[in-house]
Protein backbone atom coordinates (compact mmCIF):
# COMPACT_ATOMS: atom_id res chain seq x y z
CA UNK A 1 116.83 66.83 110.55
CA UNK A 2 116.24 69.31 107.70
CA UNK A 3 118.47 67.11 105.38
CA UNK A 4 120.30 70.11 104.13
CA UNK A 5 122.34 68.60 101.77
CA UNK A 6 120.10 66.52 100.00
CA UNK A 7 118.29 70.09 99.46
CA UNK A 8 121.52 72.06 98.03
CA UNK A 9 122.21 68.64 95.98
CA UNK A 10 118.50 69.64 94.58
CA UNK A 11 119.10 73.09 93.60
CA UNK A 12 122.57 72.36 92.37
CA UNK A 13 120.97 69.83 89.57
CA UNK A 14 118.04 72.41 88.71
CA UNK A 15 115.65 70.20 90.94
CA UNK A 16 112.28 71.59 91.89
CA UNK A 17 112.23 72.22 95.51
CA UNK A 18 109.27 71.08 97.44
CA UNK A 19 107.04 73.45 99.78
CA UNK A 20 109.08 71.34 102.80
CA UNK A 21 112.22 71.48 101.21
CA UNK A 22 112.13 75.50 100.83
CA UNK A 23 110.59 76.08 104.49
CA UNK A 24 113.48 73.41 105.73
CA UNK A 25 116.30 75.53 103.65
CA UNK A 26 114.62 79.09 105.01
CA UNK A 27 114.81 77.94 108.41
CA UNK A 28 118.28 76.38 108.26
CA UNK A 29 119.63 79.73 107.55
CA UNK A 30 121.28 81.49 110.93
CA UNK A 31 120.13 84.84 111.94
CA UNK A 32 122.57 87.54 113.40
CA UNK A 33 121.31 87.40 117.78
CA UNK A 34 121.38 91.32 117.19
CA UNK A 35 118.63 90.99 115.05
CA UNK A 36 116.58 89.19 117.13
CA UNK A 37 117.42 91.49 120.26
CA UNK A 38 116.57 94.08 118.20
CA UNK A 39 112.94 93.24 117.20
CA UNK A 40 112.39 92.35 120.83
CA UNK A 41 113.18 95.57 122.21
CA UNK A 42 111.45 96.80 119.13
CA UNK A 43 108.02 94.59 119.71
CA UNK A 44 108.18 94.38 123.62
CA UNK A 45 105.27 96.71 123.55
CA UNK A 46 102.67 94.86 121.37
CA UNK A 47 100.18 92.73 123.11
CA UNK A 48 98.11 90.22 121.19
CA UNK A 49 94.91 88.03 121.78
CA UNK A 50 93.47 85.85 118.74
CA UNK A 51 89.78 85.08 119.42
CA UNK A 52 88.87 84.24 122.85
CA UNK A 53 91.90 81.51 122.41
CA UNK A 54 95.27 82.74 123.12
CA UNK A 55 97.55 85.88 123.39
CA UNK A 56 100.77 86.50 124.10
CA UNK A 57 103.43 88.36 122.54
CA UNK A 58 103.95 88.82 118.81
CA UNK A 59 107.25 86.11 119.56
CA UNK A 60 105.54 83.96 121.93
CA UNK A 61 102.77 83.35 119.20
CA UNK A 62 104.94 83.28 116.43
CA UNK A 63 107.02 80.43 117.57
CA UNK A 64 103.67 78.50 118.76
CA UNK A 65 102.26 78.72 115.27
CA UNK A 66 99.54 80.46 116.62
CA UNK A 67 99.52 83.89 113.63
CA UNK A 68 99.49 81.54 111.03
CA UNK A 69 96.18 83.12 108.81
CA UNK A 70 96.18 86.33 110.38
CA UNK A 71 99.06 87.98 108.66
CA UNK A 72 97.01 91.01 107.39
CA UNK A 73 96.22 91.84 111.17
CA UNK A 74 99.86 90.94 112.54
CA UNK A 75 102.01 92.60 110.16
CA UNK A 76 100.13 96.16 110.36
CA UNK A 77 100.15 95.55 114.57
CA UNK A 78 103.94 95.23 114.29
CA UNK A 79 104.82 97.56 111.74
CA UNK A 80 103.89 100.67 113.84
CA UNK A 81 107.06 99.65 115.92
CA UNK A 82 109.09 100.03 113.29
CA UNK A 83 111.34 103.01 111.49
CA UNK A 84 108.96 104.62 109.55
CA UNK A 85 110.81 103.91 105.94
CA UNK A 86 110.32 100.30 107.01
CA UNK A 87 107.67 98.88 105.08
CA UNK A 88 104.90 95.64 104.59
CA UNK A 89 104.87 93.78 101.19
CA UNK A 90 101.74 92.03 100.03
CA UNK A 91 102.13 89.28 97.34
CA UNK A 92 102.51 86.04 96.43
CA UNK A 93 104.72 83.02 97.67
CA UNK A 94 105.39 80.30 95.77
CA UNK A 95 105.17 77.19 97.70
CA UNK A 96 105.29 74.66 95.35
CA UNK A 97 103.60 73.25 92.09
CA UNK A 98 101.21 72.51 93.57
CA UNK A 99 100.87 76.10 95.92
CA UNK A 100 101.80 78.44 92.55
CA UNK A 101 100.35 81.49 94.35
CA UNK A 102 99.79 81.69 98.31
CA UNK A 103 98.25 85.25 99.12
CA UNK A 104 100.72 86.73 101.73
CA UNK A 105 102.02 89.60 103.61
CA UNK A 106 105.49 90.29 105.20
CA UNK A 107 107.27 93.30 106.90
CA UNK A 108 110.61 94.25 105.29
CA UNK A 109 112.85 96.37 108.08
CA UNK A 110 116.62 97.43 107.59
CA UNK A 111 119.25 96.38 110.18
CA UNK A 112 123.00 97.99 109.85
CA UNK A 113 122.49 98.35 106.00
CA UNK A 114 120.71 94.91 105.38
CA UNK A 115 117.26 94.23 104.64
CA UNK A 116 115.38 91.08 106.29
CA UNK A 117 112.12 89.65 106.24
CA UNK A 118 110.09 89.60 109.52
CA UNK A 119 107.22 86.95 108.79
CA UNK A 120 105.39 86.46 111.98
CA UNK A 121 102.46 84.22 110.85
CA UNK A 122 104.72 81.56 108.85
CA UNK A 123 107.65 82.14 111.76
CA UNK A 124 110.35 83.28 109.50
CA UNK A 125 113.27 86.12 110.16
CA UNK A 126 115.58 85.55 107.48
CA UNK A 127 117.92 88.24 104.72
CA UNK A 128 115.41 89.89 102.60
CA UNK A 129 117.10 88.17 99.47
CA UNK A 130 116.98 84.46 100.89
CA UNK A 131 113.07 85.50 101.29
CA UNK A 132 113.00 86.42 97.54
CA UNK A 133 115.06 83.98 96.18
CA UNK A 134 113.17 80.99 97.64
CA UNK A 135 109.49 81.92 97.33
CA UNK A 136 110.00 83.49 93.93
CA UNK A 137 107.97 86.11 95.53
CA UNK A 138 105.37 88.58 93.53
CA UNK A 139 104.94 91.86 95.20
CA UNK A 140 101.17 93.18 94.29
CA UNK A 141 101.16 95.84 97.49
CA UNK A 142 103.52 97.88 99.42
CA UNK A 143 103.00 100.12 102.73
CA UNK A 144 105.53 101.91 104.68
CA UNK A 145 105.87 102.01 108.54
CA UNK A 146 104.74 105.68 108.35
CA UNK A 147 101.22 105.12 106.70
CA UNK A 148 100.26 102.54 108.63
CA UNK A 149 101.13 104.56 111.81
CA UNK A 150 98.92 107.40 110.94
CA UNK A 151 95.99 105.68 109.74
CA UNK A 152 95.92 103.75 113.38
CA UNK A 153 95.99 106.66 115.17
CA UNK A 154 93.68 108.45 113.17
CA UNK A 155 91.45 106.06 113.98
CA UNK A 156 91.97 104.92 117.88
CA UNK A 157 91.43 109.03 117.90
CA UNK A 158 88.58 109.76 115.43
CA UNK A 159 85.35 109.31 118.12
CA UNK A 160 83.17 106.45 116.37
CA UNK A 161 80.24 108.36 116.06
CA UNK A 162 81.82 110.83 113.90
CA UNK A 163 83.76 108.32 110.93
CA UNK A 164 81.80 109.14 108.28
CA UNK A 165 82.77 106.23 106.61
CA UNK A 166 79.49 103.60 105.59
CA UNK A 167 81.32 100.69 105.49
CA UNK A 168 82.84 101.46 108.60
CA UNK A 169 79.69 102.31 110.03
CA UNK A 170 78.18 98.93 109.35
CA UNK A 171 81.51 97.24 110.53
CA UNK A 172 81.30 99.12 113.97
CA UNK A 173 77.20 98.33 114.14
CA UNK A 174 78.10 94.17 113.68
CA UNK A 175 80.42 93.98 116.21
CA UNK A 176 78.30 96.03 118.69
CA UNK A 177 75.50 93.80 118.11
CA UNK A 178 78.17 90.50 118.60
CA UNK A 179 80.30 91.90 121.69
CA UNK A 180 77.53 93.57 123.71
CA UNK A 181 78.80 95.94 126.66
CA UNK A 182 82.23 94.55 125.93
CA UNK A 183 82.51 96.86 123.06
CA UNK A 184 81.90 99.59 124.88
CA UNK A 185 83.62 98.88 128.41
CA UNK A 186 87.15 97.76 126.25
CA UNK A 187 87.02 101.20 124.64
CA UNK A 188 88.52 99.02 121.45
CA UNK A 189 88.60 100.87 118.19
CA UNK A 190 87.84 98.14 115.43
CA UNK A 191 89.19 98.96 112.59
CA UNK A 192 87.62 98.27 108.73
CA UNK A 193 90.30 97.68 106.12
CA UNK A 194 89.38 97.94 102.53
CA UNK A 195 89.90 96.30 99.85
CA UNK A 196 93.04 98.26 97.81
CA UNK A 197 96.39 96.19 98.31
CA UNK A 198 98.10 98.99 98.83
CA UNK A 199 96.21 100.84 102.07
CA UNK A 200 97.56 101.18 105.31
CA UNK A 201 95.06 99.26 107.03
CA UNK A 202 94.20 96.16 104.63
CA UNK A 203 91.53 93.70 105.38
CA UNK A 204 91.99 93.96 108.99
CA UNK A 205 89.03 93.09 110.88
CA UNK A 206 91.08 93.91 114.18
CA UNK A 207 90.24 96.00 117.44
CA UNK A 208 93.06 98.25 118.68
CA UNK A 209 93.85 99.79 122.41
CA UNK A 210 96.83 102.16 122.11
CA UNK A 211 98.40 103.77 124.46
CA UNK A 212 100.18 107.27 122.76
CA UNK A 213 102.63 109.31 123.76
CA UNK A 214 103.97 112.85 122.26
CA UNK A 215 102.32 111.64 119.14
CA UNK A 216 103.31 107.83 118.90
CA UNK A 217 102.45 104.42 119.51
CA UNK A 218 104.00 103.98 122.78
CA UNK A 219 101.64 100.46 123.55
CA UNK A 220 99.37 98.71 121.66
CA UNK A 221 96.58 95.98 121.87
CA UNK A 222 95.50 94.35 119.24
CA UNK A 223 92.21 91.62 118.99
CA UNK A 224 91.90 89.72 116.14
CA UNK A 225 88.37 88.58 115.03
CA UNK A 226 87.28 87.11 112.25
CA UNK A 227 86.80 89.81 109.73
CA UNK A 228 84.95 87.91 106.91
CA UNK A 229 81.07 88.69 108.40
């Protein structure tokens, strides 16, 4: 039971909502099933393995908690899917008193002249204002769709030998060294995101397979590892 009204009876007398409270009043909210077809149609082609542990699709992960942490990675997977004036958002949520800031990212996509929140790794899909309204969120970062589609395949089609790129370098070398032949045989591309909130490819740690066609992401891949060596 989500105990809805004891919730509204909270925000009608200026109560402080708990971090339960807002996740119970997100989730309560209903969702249009167009949307949801939608994004499925839209995500059918995204393929995801965490670790050696699971994969699945973006959905079938989502609703198994299994993104939560890995929002850097799964928003800029799934965004490539989308219209290209569709964008990510990188801020903070507030949680709670107790959670004043939790570091966060989010893909914002427009459906019929709405805008919703797509939140993969906390399992939300809600109006883009509920979003706002109940995590007080603070935007730091903002991508669009388009960016983030041209950086990945610039670099599933820049040869590794010739990025010119240090850090990259040095990213490419460690997982050589930890994957062995694998590295090779997959033909993955792992990717090196810097540190500026507002690049394509942020923090990502990830190694990407795509599949393009006429100059787009027809299929993609995507391996998440942990990024923080």
């Amino acid at each position: 039971m989500f105990g809805i009204k004891e919730i509204v009876s909270k925000v009608i007398n200026k109560t402080p909502l708990s971090e339960e409270d807002k996740l119970n009043l997100l989730h309560s909210k209903r969702i249009n099933p167009k949307i949801v077809k939608y994004l499925i149609r839209r995500l059918s082609e995204l393929h995801i393995e965490v670790l050696g542990d699971y994969e699945g699709s973006i959905f079938e992960l989502m609703s198994d908690g299994k993104l939560e942490g890995w929002c850097w990675q799964t928003t800029e997977s799934a965004i490539v899917f989308f219209n290209d004036d569709d964008y990510i958002e990188r801020g903070n949520l507030k949680f709670d008193e107790r959670t004043f800031k939790y570091y966060h990212s989010w893909i914002c996509f427009n459906f019929n002249g709405t805008e919703y929140v797509l939140d993969p790794c906390l399992n939300f899909l809600c109006k883009k204002d509920d979003y706002y309204r109940i995590f007080e969120i603070e935007v730091i970062g903002k991508v669009t769709a388009k960016a983030v589609k041209e950086e990945l395949i610039r670099q599933v089609t820049t040869p590794k030998e010739e990025n010119t790129s240090e850090a990259h370098k040095s990213f490419n070398i460690f997982w050589k060294r930890f994957l062995g032949d694998m590295y090779e045989k997959d033909q993955e591309t792992i990717v090196y995101g810097p540190e500026d909130v507002n690049t394509p490819l942020y923090r990502n740690g990830a190694g990407y397979k795509a599949e393009l066609q006429d100059g787009k992401i027809k299929k993609l891949t995507v391996h998440y590892y942990y990024s923080d060596c």
